[in-house]
N, C-alpha and C. Protein backbone atom coordinates (compact mmCIF):
# COMPACT_ATOMS: atom_id res chain seq x y z
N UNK A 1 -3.96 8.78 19.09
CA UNK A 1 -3.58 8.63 17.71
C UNK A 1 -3.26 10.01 17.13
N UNK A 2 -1.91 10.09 16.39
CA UNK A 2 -2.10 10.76 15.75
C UNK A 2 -2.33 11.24 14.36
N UNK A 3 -2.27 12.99 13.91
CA UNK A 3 -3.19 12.81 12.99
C UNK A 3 -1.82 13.36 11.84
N UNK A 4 -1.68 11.94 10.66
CA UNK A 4 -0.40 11.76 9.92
C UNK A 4 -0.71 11.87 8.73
N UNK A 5 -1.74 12.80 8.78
CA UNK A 5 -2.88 13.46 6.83
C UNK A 5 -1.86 13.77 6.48
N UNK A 6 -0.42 14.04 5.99
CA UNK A 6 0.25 14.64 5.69
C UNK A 6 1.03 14.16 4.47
N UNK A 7 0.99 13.70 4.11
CA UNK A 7 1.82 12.07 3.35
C UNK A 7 2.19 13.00 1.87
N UNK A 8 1.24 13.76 1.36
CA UNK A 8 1.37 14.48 0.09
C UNK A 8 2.00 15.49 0.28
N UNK A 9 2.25 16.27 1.30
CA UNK A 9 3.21 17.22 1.46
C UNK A 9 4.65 17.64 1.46
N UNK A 10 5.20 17.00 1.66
CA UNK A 10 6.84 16.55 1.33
C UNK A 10 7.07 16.78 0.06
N UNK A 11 6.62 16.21 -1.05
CA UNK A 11 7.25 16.08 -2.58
C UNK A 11 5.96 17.28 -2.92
N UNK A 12 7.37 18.03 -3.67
CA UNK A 12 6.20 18.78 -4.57
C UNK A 12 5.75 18.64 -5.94
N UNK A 13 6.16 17.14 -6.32
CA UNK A 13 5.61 16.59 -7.26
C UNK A 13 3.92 15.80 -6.80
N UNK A 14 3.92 15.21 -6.09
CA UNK A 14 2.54 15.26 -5.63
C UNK A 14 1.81 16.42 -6.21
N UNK A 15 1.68 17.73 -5.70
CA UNK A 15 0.88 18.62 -6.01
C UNK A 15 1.01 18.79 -7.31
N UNK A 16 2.10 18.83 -7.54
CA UNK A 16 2.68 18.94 -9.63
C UNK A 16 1.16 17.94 -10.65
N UNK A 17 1.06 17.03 -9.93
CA UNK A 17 1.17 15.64 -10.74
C UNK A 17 -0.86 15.82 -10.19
N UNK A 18 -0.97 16.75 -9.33
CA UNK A 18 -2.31 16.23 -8.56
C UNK A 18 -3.07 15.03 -8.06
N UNK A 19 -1.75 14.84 -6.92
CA UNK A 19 -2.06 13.67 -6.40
C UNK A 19 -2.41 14.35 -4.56
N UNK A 20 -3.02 13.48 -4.34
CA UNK A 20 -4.06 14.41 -2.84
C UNK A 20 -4.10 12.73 -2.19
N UNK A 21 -4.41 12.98 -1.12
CA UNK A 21 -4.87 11.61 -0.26
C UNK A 21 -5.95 12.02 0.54
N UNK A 22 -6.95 11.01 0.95
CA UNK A 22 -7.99 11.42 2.42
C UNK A 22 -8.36 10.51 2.67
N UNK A 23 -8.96 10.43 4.07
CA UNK A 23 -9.11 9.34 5.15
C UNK A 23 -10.02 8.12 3.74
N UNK A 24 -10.34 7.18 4.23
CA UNK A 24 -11.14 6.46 3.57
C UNK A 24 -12.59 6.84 4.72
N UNK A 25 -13.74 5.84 4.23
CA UNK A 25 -14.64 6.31 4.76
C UNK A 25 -15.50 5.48 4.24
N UNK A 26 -16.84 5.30 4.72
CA UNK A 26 -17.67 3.66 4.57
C UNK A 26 -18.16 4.28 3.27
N UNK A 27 -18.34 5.57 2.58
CA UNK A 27 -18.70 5.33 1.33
C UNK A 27 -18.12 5.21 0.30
N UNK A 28 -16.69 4.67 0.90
CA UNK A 28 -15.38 3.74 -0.11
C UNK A 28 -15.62 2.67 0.10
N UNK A 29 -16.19 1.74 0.24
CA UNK A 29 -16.06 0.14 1.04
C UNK A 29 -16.57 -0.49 -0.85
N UNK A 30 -17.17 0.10 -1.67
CA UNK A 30 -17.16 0.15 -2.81
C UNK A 30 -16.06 -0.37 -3.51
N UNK A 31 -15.49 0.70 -3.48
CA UNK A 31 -14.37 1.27 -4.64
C UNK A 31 -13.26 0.28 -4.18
N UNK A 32 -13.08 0.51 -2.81
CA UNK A 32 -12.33 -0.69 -1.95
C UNK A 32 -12.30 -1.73 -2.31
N UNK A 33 -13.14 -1.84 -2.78
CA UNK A 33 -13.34 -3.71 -3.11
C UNK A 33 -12.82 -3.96 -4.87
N UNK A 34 -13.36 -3.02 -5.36
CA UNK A 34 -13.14 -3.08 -6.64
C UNK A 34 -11.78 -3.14 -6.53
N UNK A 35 -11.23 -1.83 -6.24
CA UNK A 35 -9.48 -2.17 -5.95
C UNK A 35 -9.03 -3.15 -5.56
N UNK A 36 -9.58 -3.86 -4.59
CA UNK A 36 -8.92 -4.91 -4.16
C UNK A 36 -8.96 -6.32 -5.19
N UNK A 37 -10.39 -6.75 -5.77
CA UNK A 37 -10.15 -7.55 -6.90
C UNK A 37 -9.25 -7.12 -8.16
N UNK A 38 -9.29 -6.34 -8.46
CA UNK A 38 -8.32 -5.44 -9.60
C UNK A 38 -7.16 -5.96 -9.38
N UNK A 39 -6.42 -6.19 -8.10
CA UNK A 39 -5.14 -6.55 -7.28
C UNK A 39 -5.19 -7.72 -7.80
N UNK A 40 -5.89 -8.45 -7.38
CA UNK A 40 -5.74 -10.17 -7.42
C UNK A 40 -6.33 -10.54 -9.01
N UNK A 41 -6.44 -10.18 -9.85
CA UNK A 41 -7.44 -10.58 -11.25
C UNK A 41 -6.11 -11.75 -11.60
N UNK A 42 -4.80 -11.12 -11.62
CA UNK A 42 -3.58 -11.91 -12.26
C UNK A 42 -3.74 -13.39 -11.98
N UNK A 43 -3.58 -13.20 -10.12
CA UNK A 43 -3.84 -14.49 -9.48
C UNK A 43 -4.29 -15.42 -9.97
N UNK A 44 -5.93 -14.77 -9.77
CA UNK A 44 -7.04 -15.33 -10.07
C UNK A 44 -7.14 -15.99 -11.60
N UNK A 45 -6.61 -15.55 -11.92
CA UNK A 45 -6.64 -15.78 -13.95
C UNK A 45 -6.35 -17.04 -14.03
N UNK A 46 -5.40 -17.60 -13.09
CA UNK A 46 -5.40 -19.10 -13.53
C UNK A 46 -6.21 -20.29 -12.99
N UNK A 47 -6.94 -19.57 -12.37
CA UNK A 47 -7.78 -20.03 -11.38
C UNK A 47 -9.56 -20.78 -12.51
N UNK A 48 -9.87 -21.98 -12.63
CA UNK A 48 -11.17 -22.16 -13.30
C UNK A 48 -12.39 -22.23 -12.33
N UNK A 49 -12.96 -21.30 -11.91
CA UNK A 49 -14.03 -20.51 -11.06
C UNK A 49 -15.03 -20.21 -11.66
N UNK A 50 -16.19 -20.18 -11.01
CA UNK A 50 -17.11 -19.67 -12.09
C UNK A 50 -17.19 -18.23 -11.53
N UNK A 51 -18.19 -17.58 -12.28
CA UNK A 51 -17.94 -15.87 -11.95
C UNK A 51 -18.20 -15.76 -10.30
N UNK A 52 -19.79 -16.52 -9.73
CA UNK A 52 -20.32 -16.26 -8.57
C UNK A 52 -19.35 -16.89 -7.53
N UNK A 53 -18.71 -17.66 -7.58
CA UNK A 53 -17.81 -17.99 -6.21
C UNK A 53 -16.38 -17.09 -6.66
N UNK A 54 -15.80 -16.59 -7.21
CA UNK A 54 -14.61 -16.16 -8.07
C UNK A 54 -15.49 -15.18 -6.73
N UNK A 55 -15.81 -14.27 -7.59
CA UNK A 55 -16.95 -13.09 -6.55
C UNK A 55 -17.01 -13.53 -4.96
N UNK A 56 -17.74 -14.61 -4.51
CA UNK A 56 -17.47 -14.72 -3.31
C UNK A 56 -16.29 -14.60 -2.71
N UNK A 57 -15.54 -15.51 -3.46
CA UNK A 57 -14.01 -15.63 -2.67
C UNK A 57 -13.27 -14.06 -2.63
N UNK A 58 -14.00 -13.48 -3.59
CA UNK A 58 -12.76 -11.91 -3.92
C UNK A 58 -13.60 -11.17 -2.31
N UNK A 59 -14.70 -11.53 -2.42
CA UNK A 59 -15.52 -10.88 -1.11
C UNK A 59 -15.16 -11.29 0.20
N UNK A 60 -15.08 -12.21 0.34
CA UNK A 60 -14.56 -13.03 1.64
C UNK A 60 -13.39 -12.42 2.15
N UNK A 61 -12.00 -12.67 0.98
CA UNK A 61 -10.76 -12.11 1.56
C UNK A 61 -10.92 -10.85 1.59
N UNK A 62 -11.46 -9.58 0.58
CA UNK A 62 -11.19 -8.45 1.17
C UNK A 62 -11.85 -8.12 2.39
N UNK A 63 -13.31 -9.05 3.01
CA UNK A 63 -13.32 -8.35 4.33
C UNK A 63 -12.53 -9.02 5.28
N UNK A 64 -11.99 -9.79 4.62
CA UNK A 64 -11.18 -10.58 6.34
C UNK A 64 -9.34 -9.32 6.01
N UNK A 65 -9.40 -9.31 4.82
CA UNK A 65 -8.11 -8.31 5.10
C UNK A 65 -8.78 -6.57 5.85
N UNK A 66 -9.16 -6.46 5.38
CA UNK A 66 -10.19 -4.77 5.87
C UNK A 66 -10.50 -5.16 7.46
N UNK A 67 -10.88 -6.34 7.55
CA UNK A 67 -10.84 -6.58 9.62
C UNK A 67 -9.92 -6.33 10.01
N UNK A 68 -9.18 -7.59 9.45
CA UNK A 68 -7.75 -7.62 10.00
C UNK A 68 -6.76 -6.03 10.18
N UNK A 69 -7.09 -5.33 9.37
CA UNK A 69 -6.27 -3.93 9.03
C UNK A 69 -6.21 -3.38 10.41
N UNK A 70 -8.28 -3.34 10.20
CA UNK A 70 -8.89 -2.31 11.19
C UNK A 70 -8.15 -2.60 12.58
N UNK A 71 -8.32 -3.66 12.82
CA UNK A 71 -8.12 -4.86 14.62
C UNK A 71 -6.94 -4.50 14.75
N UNK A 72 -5.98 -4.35 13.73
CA UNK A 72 -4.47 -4.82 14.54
C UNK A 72 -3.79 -3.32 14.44
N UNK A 73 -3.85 -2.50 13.35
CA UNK A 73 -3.11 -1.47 13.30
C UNK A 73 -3.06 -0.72 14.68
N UNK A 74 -2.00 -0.27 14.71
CA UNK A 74 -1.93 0.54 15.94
C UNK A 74 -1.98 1.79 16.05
N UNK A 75 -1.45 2.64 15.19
CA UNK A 75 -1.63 3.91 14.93
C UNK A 75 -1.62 4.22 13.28
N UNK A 76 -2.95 3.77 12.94
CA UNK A 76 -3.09 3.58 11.28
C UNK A 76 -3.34 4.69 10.42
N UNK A 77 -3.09 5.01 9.03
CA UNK A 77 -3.82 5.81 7.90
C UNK A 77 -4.00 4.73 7.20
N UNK A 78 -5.42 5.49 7.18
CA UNK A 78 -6.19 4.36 5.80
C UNK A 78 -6.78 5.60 4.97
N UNK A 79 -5.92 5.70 3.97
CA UNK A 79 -6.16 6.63 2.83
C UNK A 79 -6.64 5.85 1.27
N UNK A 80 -7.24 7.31 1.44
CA UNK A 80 -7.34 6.88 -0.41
C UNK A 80 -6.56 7.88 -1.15
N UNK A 81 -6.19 7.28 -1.96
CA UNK A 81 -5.14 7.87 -3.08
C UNK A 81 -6.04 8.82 -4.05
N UNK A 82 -6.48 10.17 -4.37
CA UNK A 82 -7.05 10.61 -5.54
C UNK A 82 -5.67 11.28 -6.34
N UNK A 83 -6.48 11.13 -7.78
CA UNK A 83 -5.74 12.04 -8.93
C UNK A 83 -6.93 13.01 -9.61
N UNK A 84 -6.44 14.40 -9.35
CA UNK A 84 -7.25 14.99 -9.36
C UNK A 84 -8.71 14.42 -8.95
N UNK A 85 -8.82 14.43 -7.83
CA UNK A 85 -9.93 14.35 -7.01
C UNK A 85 -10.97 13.26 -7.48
N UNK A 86 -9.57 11.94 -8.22
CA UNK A 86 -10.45 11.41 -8.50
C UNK A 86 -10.10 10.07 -7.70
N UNK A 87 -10.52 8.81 -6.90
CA UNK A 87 -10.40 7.81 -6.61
C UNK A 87 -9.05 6.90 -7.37
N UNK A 88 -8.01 6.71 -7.21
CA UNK A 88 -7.56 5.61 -8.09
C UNK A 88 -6.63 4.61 -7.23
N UNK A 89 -6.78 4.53 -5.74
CA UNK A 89 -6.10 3.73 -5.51
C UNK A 89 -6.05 3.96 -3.90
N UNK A 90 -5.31 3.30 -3.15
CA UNK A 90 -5.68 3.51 -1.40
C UNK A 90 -3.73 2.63 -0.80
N UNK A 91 -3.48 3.53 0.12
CA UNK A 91 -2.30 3.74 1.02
C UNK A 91 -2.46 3.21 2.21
N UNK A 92 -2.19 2.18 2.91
CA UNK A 92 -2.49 1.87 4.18
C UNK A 92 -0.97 1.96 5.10
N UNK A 93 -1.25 2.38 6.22
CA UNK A 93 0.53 2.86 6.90
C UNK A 93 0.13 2.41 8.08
N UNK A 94 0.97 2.02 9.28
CA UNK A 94 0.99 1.86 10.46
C UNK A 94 1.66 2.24 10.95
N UNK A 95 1.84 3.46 11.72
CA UNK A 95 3.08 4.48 12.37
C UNK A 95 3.09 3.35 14.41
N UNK A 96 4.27 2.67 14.13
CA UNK A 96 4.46 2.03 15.05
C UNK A 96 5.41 2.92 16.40
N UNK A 97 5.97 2.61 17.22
CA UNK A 97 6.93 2.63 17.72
C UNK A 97 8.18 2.63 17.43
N UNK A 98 8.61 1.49 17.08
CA UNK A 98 9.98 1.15 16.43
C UNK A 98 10.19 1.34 14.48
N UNK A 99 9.48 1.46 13.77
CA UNK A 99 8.91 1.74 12.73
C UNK A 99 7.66 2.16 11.91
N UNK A 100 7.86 2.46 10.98
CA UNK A 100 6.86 2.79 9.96
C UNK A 100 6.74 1.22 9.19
N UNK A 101 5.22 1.10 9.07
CA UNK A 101 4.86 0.06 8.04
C UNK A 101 4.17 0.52 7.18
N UNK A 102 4.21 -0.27 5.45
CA UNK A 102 3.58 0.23 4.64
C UNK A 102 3.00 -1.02 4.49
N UNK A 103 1.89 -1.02 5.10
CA UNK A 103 1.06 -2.24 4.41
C UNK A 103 0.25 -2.60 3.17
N UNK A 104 -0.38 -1.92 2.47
CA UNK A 104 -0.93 -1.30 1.42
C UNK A 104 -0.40 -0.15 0.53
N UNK A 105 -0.20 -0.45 -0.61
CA UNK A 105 -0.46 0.49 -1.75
C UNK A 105 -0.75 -0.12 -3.13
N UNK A 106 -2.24 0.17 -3.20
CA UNK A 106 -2.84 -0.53 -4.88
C UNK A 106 -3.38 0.50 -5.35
N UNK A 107 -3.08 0.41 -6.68
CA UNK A 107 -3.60 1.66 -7.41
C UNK A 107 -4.65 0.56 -8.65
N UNK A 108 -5.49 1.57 -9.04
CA UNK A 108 -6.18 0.69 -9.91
C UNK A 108 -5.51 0.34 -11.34
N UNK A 109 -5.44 -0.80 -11.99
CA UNK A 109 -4.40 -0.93 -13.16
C UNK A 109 -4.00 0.28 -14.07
N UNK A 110 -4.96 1.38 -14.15
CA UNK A 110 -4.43 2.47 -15.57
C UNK A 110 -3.49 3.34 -15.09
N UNK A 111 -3.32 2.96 -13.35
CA UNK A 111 -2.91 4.10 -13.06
C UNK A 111 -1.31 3.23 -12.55
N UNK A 112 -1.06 2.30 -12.30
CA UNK A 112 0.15 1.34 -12.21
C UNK A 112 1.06 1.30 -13.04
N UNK A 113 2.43 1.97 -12.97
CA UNK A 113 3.66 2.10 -13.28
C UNK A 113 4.06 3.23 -14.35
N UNK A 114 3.47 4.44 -12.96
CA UNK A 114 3.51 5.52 -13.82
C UNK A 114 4.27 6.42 -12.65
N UNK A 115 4.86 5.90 -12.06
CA UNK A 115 5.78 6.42 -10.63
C UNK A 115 4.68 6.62 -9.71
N UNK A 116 3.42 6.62 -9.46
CA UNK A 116 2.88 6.98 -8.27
C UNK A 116 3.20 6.56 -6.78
N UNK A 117 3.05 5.46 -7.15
CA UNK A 117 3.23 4.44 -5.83
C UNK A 117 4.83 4.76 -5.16
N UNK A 118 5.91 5.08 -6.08
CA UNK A 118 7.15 5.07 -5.87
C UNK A 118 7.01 6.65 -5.14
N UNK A 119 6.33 7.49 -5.38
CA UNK A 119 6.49 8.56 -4.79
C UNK A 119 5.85 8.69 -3.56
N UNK A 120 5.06 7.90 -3.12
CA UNK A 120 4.47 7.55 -1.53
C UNK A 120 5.40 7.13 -1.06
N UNK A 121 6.15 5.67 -1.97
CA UNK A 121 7.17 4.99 -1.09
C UNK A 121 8.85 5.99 -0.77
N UNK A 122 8.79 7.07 -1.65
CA UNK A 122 10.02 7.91 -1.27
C UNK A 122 9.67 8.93 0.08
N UNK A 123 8.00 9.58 -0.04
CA UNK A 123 8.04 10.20 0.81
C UNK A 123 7.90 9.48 2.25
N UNK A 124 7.19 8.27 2.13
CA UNK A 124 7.47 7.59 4.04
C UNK A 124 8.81 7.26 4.04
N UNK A 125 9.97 7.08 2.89
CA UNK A 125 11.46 7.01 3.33
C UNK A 125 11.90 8.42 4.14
N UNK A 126 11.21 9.19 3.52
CA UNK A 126 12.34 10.72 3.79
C UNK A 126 11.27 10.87 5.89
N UNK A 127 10.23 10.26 5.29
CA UNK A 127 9.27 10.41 6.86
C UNK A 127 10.37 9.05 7.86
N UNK A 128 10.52 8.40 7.44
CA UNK A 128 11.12 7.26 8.42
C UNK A 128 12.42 7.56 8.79
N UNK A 129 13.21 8.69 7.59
CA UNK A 129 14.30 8.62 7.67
C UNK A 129 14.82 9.60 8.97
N UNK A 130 13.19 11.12 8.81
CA UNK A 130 13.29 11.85 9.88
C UNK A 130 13.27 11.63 10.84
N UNK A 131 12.27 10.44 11.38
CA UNK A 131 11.95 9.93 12.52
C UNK A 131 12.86 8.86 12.79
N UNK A 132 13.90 8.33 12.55
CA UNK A 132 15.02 7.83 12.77
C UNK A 132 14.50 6.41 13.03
N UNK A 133 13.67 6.11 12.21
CA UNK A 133 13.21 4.65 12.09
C UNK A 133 13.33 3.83 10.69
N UNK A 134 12.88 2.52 10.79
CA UNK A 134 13.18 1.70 9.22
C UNK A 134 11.56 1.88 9.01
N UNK A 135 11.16 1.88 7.36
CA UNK A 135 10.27 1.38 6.57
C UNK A 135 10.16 0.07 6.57
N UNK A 136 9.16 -0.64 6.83
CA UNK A 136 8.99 -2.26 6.91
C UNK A 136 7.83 -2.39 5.79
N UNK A 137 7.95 -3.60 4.88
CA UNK A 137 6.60 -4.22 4.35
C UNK A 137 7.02 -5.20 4.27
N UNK A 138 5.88 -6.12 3.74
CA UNK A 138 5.92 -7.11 2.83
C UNK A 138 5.38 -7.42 1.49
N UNK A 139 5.95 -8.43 1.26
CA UNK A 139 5.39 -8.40 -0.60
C UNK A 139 5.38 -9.85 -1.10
N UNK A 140 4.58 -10.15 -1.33
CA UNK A 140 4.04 -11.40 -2.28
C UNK A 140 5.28 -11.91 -3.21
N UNK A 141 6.08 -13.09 -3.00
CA UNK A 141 6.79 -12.92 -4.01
C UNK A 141 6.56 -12.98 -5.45
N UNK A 142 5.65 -12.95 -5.68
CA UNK A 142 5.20 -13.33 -7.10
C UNK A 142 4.81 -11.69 -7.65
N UNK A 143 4.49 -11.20 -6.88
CA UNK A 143 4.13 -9.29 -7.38
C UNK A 143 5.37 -8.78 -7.57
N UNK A 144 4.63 -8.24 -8.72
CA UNK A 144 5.69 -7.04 -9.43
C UNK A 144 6.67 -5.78 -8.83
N UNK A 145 5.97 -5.77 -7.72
CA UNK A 145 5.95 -4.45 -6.77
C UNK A 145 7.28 -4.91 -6.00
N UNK A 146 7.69 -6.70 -5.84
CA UNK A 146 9.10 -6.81 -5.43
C UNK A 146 10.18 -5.74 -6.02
N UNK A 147 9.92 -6.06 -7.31
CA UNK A 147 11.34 -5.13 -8.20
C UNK A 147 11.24 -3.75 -7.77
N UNK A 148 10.09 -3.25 -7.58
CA UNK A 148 10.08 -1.60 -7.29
C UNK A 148 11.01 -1.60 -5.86
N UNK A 149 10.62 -1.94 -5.25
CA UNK A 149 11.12 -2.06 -3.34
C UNK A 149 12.72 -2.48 -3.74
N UNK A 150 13.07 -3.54 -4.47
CA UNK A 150 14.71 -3.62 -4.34
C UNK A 150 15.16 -2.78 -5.12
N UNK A 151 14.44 -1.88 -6.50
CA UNK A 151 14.90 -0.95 -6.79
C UNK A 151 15.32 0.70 -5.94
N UNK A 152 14.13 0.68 -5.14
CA UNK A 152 14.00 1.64 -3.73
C UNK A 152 15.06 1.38 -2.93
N UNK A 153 15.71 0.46 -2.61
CA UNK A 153 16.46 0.21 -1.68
C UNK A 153 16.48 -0.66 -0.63
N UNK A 154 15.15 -1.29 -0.98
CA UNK A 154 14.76 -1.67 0.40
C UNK A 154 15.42 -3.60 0.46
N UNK A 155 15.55 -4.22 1.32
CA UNK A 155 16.51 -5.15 1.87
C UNK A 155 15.73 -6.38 2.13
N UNK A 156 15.15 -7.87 2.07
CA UNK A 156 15.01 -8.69 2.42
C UNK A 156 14.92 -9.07 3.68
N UNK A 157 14.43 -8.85 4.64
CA UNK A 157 14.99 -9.61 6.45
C UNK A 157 14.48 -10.86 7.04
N UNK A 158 13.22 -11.11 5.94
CA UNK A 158 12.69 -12.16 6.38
C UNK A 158 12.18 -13.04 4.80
N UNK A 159 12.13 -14.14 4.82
CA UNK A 159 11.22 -14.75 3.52
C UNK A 159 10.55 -16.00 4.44
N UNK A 160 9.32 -15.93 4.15
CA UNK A 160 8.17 -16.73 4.56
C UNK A 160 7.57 -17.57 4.36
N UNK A 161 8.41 -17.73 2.65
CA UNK A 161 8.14 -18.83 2.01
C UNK A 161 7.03 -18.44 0.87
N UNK A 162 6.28 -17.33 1.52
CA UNK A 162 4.83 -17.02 0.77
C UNK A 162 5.05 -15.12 0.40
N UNK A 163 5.97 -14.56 1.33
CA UNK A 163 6.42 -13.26 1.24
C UNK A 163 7.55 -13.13 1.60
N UNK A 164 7.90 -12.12 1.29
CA UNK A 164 9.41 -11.26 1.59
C UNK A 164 9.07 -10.52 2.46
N UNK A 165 9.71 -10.31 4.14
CA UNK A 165 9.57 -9.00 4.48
C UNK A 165 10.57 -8.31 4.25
N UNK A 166 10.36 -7.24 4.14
CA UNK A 166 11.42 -6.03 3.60
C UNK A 166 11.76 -4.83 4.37
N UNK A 167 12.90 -4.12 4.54
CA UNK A 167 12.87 -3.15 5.07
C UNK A 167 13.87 -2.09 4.27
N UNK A 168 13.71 -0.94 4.39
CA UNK A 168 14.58 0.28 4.33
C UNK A 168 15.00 1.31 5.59
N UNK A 169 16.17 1.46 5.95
CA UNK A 169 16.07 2.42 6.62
C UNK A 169 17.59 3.32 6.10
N UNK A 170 17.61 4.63 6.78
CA UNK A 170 18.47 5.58 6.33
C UNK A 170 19.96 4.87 6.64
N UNK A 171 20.42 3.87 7.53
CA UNK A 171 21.62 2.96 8.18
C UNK A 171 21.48 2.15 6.65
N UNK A 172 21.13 1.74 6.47
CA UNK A 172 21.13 0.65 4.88
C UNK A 172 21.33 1.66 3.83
N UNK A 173 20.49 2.55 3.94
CA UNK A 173 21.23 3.46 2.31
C UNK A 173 22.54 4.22 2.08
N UNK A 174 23.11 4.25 3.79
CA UNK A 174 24.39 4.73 3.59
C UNK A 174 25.41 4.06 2.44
């Protein structure tokens, strides 16, 4: 594996803006979680749950997604996003073979749609674009984060019925 700490270095708005990344680590499995319900609250909102299973269920899926991450990635970063050294959100990437995947990027709500996320997603373009590969994700069609990605550039290749997969590569932005 290699080691792809690098993600903030490219834009020197990152450093401008004091945005830093580092590994995650079991004394995030916290904050992790919080982020991860934070993600789904919208969902969930229409949902009539009482608080303690609402809670279970938010518990259940984030460890079966956090397994799932761990098990399958192949050559993974599992970062956390700080602003000024502070926690606000986590980057998950899978540096494949044939591509780069961005599987993750949630920031916690105060910090959502203030360009952050768009500036991760420019610098793994200019990283995919070096390495002469496509950017792949997917996206919920119902998240907001669609419009950012077709604003980015990025292309439709698959719909799932339940997601979009998406891609960008430097051949499409010509």
């Amino acid at each position: 594996m290699q080691n792809h700490l690098t993600i903030h270095s490219t834009l020197q708005e990152f450093e401008q803006r004091g945005i830093t990344v580092r590994p995650i680590t079991s004394e995030d499995e916290d904050f992790l979680y919080t982020l991860y319900a934070s993600s789904r609250e919208e969902e969930l909102s229409a949902v009539d749950w009482d608080l303690s299973f609402r809670e279970e269920f938010l518990r259940m899926q984030f460890m079966a997604q956090h397994q799932y991450y761990h098990e399958r990635f192949i050559d993974p970063e599992f970062l956390i996003i700080l602003l000024q050294e502070k926690s606000i959100g986590r980057i998950y990437i899978d540096h494949r073979q044939h591509e780069i995947a961005l599987a993750e990027i949630t920031l916690l709500p105060e910090y959502r749609n203030q360009g952050i996320g768009s500036l991760f997603v420019q610098d793994l373009k200019t990283k995919a674009a070096a390495r002469k590969l496509p950017l792949r994700l997917h996206v919920e069609h119902f998240n907001r984060a669609r419009k950012l990605y077709d604003r980015l550039g990025f292309q439709q290749i698959e719909d799932t019925g339940v997601h979009s997969h998406m891609e960008w590569s430097s051949q499409l932005a010509l």
